[in-house]
C-alpha atoms as a PDB file:
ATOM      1  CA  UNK A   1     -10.085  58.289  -5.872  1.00  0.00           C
ATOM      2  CA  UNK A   2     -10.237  56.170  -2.730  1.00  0.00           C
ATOM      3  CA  UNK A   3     -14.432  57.434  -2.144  1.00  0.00           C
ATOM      4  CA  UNK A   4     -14.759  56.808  -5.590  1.00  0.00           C
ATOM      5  CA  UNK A   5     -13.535  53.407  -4.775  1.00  0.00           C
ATOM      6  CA  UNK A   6     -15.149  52.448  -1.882  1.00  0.00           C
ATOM      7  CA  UNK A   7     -18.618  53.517  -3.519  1.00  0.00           C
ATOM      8  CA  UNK A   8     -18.093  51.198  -6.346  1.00  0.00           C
ATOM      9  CA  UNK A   9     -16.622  48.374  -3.673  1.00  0.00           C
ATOM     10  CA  UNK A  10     -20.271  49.041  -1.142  1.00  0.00           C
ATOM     11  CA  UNK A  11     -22.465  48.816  -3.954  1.00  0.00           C
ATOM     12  CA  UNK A  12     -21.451  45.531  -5.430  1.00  0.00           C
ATOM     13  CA  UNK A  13     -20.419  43.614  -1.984  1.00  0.00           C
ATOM     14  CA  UNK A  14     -23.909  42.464  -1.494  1.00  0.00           C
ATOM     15  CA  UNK A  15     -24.627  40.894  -5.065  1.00  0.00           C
ATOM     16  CA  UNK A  16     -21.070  39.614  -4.928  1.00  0.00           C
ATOM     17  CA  UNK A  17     -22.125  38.001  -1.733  1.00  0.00           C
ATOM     18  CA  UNK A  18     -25.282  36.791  -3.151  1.00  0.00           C
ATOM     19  CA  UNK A  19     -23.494  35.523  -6.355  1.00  0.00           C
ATOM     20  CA  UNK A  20     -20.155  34.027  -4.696  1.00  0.00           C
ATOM     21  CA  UNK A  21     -22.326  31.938  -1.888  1.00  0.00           C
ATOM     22  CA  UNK A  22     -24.625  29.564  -3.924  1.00  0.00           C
ATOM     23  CA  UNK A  23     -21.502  29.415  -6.281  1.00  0.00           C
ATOM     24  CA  UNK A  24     -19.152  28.146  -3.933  1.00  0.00           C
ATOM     25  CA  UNK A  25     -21.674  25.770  -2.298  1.00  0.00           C
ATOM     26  CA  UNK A  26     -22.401  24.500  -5.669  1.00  0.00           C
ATOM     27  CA  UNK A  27     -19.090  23.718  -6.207  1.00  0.00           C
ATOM     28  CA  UNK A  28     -18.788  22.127  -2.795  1.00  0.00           C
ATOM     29  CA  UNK A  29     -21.512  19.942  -3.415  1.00  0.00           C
ATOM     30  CA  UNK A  30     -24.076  21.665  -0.866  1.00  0.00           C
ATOM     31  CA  UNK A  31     -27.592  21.642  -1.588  1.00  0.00           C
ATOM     32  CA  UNK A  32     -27.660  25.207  -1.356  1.00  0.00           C
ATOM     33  CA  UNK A  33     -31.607  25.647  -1.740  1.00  0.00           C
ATOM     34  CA  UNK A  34     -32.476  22.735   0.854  1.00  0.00           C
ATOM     35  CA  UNK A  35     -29.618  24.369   3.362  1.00  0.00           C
ATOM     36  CA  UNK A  36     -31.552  27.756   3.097  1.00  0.00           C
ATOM     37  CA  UNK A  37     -34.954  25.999   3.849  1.00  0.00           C
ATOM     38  CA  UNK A  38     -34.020  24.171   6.706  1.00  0.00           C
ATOM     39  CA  UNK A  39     -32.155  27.454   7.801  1.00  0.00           C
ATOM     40  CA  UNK A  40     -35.159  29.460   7.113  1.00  0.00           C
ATOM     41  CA  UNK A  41     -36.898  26.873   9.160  1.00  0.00           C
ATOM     42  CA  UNK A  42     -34.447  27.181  11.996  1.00  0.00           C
ATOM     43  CA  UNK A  43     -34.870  30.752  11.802  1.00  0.00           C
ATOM     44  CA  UNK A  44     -38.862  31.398  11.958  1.00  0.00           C
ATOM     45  CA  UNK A  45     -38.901  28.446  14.944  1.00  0.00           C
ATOM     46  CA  UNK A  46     -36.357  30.577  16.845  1.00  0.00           C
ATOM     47  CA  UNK A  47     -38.566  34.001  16.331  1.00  0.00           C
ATOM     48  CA  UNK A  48     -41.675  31.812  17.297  1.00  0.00           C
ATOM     49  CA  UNK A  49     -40.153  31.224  20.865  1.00  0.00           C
ATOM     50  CA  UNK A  50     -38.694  34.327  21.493  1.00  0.00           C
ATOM     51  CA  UNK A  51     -41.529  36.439  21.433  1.00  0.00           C
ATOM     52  CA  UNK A  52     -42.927  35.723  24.665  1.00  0.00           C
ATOM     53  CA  UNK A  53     -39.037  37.158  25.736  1.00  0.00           C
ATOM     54  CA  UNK A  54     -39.738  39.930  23.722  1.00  0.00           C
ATOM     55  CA  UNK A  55     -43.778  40.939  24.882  1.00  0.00           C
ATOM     56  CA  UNK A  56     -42.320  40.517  28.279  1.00  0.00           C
ATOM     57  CA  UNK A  57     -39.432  43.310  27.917  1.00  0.00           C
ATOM     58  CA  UNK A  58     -41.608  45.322  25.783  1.00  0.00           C
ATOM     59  CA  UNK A  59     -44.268  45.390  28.545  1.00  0.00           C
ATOM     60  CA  UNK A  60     -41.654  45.977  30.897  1.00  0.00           C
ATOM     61  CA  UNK A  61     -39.833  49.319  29.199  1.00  0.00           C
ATOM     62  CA  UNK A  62     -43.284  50.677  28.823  1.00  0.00           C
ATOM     63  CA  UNK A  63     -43.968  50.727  32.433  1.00  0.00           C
ATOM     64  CA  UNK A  64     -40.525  51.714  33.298  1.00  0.00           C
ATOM     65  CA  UNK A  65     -41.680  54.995  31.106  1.00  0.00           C
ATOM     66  CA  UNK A  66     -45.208  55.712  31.786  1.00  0.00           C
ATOM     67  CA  UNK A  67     -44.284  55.297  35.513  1.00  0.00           C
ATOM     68  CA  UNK A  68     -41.675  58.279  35.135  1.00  0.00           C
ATOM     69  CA  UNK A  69     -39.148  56.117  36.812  1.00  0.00           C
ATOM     70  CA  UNK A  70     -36.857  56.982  33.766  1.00  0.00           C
ATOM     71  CA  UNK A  71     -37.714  60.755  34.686  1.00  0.00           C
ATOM     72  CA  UNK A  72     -36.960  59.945  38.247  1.00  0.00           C
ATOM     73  CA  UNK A  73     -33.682  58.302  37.738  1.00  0.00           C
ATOM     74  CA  UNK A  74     -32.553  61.162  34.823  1.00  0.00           C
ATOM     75  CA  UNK A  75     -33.449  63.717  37.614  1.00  0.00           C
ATOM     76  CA  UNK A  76     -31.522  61.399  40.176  1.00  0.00           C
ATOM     77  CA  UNK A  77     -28.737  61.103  37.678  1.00  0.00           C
ATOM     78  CA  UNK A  78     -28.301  64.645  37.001  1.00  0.00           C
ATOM     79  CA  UNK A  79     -25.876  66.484  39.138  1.00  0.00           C
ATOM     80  CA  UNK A  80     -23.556  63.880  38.818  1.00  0.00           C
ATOM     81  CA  UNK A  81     -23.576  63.860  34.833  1.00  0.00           C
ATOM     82  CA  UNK A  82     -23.435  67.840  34.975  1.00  0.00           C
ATOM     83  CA  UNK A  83     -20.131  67.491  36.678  1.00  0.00           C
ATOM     84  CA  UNK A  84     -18.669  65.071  33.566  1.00  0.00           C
ATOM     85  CA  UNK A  85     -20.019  67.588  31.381  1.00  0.00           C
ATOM     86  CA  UNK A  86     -22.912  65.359  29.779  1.00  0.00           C
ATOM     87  CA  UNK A  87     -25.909  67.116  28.685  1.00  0.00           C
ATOM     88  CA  UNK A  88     -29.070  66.388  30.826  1.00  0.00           C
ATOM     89  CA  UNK A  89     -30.958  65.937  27.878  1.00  0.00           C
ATOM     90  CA  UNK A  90     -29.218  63.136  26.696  1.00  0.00           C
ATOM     91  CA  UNK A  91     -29.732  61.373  29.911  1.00  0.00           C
ATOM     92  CA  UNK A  92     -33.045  59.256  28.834  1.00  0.00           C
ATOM     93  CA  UNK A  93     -31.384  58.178  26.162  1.00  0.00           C
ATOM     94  CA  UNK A  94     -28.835  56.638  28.223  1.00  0.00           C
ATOM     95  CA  UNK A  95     -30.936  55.507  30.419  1.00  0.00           C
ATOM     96  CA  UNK A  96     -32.417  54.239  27.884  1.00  0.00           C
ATOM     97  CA  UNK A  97     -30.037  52.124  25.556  1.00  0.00           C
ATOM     98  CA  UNK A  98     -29.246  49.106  27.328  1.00  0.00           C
ATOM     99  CA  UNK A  99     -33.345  48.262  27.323  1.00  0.00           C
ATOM    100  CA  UNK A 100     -34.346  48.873  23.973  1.00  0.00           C
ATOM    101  CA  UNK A 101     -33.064  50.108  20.600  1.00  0.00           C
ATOM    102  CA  UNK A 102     -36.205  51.306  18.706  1.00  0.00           C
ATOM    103  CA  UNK A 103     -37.007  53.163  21.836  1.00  0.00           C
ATOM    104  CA  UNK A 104     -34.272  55.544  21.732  1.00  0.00           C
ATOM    105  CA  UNK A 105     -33.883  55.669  18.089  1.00  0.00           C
ATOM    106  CA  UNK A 106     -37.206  57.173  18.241  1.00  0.00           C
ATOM    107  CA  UNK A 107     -35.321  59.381  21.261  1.00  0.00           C
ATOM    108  CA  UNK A 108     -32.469  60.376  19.457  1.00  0.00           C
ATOM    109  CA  UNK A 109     -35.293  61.297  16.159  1.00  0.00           C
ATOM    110  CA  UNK A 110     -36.243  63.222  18.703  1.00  0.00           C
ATOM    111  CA  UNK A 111     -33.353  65.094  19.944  1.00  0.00           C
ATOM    112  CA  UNK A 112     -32.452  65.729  16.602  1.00  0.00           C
ATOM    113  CA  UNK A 113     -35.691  67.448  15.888  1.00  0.00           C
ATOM    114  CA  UNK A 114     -35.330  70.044  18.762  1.00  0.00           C
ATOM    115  CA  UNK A 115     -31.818  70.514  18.641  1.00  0.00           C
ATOM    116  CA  UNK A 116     -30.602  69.763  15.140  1.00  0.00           C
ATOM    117  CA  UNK A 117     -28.465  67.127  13.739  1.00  0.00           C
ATOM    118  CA  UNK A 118     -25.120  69.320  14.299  1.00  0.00           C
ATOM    119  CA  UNK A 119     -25.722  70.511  17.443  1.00  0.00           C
ATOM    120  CA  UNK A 120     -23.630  68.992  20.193  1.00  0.00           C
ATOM    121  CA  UNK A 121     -26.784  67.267  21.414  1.00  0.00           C
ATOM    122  CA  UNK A 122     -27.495  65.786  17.944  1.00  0.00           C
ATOM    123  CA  UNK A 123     -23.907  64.540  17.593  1.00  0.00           C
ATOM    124  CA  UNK A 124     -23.780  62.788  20.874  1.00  0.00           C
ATOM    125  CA  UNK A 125     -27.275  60.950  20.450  1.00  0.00           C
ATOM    126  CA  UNK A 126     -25.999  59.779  17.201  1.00  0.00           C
ATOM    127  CA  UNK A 127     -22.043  58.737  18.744  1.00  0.00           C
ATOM    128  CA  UNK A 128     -24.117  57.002  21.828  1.00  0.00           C
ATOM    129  CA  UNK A 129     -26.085  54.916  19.284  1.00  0.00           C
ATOM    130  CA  UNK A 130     -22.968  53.323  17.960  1.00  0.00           C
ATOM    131  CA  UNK A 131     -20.544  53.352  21.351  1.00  0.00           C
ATOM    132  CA  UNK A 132     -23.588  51.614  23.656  1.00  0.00           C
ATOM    133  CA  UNK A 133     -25.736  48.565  22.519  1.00  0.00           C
ATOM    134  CA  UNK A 134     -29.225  46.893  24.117  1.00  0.00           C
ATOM    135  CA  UNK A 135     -27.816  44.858  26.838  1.00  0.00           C
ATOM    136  CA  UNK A 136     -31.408  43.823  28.464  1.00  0.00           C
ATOM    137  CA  UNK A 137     -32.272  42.897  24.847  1.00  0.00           C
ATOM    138  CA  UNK A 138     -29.809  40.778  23.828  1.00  0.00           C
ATOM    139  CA  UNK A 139     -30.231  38.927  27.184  1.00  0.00           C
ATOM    140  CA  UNK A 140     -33.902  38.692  26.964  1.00  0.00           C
ATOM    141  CA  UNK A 141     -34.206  37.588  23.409  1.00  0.00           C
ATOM    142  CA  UNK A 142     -31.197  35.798  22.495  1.00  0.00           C
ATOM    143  CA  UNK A 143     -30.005  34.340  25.795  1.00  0.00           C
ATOM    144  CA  UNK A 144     -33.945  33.278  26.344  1.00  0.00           C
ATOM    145  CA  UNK A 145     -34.340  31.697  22.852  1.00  0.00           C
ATOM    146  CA  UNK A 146     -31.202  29.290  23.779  1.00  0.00           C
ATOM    147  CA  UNK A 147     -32.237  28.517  27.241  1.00  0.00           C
ATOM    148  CA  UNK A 148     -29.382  30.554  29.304  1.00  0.00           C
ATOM    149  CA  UNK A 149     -30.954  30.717  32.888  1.00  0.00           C
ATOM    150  CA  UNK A 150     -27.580  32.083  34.590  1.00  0.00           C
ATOM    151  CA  UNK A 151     -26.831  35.430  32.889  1.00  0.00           C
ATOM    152  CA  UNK A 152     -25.540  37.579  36.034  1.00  0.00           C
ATOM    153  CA  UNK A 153     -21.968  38.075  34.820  1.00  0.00           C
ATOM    154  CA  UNK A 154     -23.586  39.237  31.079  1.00  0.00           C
ATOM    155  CA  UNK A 155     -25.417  41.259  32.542  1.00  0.00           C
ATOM    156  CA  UNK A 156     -22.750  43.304  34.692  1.00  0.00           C
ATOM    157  CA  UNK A 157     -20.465  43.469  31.899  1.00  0.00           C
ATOM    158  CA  UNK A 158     -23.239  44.085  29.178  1.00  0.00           C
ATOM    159  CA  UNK A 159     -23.626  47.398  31.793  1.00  0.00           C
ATOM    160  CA  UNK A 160     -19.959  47.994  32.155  1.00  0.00           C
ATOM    161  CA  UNK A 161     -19.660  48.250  28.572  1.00  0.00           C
ATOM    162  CA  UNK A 162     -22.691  50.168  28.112  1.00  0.00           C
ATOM    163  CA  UNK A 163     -21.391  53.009  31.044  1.00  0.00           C
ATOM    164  CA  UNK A 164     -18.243  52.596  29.318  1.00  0.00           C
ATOM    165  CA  UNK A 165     -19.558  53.426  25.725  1.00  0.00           C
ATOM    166  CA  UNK A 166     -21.923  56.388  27.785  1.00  0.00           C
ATOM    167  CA  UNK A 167     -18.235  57.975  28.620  1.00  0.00           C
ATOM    168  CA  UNK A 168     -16.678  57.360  25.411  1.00  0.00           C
ATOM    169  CA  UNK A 169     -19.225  58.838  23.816  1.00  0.00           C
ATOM    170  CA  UNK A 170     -19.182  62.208  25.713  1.00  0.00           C
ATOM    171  CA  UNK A 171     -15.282  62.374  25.518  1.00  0.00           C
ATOM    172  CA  UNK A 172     -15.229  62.022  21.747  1.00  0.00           C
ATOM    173  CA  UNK A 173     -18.011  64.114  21.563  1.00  0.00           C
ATOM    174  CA  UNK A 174     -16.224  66.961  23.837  1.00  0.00           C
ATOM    175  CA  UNK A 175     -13.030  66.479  22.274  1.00  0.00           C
ATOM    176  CA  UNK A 176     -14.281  66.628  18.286  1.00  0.00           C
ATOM    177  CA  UNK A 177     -17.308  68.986  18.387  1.00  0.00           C
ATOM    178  CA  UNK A 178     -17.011  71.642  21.257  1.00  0.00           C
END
């Protein structure tokens, strides 16, 4: 009853949305097509001047990988993430996640591949994509779009969070599926 419910409530939120918006500003008085336009407008001038911010980490994550500094650091990383009982294989993705999140959804495709969906390996890709978020990316694209210069204190708790997510993660992970 309550799935049957929640199906019928997720397939009409978005229409509802779409329906209930332009209503409302109607009734408000709004110009609701000329507010979307100049959003719109807003919107593409904002994705013009990020993507400088965006070649630059791009460029940057691929020579982090063809290097093999990720490699390095996984290999670096290793013993101690054996003792807290985290796979090494999941360790690029880790590594990964705070720089880029079409990077390691292509990893965790990946993982998923060689060691199935179910396997404890597939499981904790897929918790790790929603415990752990793109730190460097959300600084480089959204804090450089607005002008933020002094991001020091976003980026050591954009980490903090990220580490924290990392071990969250592997505990639900050990304590639900092994």
């Amino acid at each position: 009853m309550l799935l049957s419910a929640l199906t019928v409530i997720s397939r009409w939120a978005i229409p509802l949305l779409l329906l209930l918006i332009p209503l409302y500003g109607f009734f408000k008085k709004v110009p609701v097509y000329e507010a979307f336009v100049a959003g719109a407008e807003e919107g593409f001038s904002t994705a013009v001047k990020i993507i400088p911010f965006l070649a630059g980490m791009m460029i940057a994550i691929s020579v982090f990988r063809a290097s093999g500094a990720m490699d390095y650091l996984a290999l670096l990383l290793d013993p101690l993430t054996t003792k807290i009982g985290a796979p090494s294989e999941i360790l690029p993705l880790a590594i990964m996640r705070p720089l880029s999140g079409s990077g390691v959804l292509g990893m965790a495709t990946e993982l998923m591949r060689i060691y199935g969906p179910e396997s404890f390996i597939g499981r904790m890709a897929s918790v790790m994509q929603g415990t752990t978020d793109t730190t460097f990316f959300v600084l480089t694209v959204y804090f450089g779009s607005v002008g933020i210069k002094k991001y020091r204190y976003a980026v050591i708790t954009g980490l903090t969070a990220d580490i924290t997510g990392f071990l969250a993660s592997l505990y639900i992970c050990n304590l639900l599926f092994r």
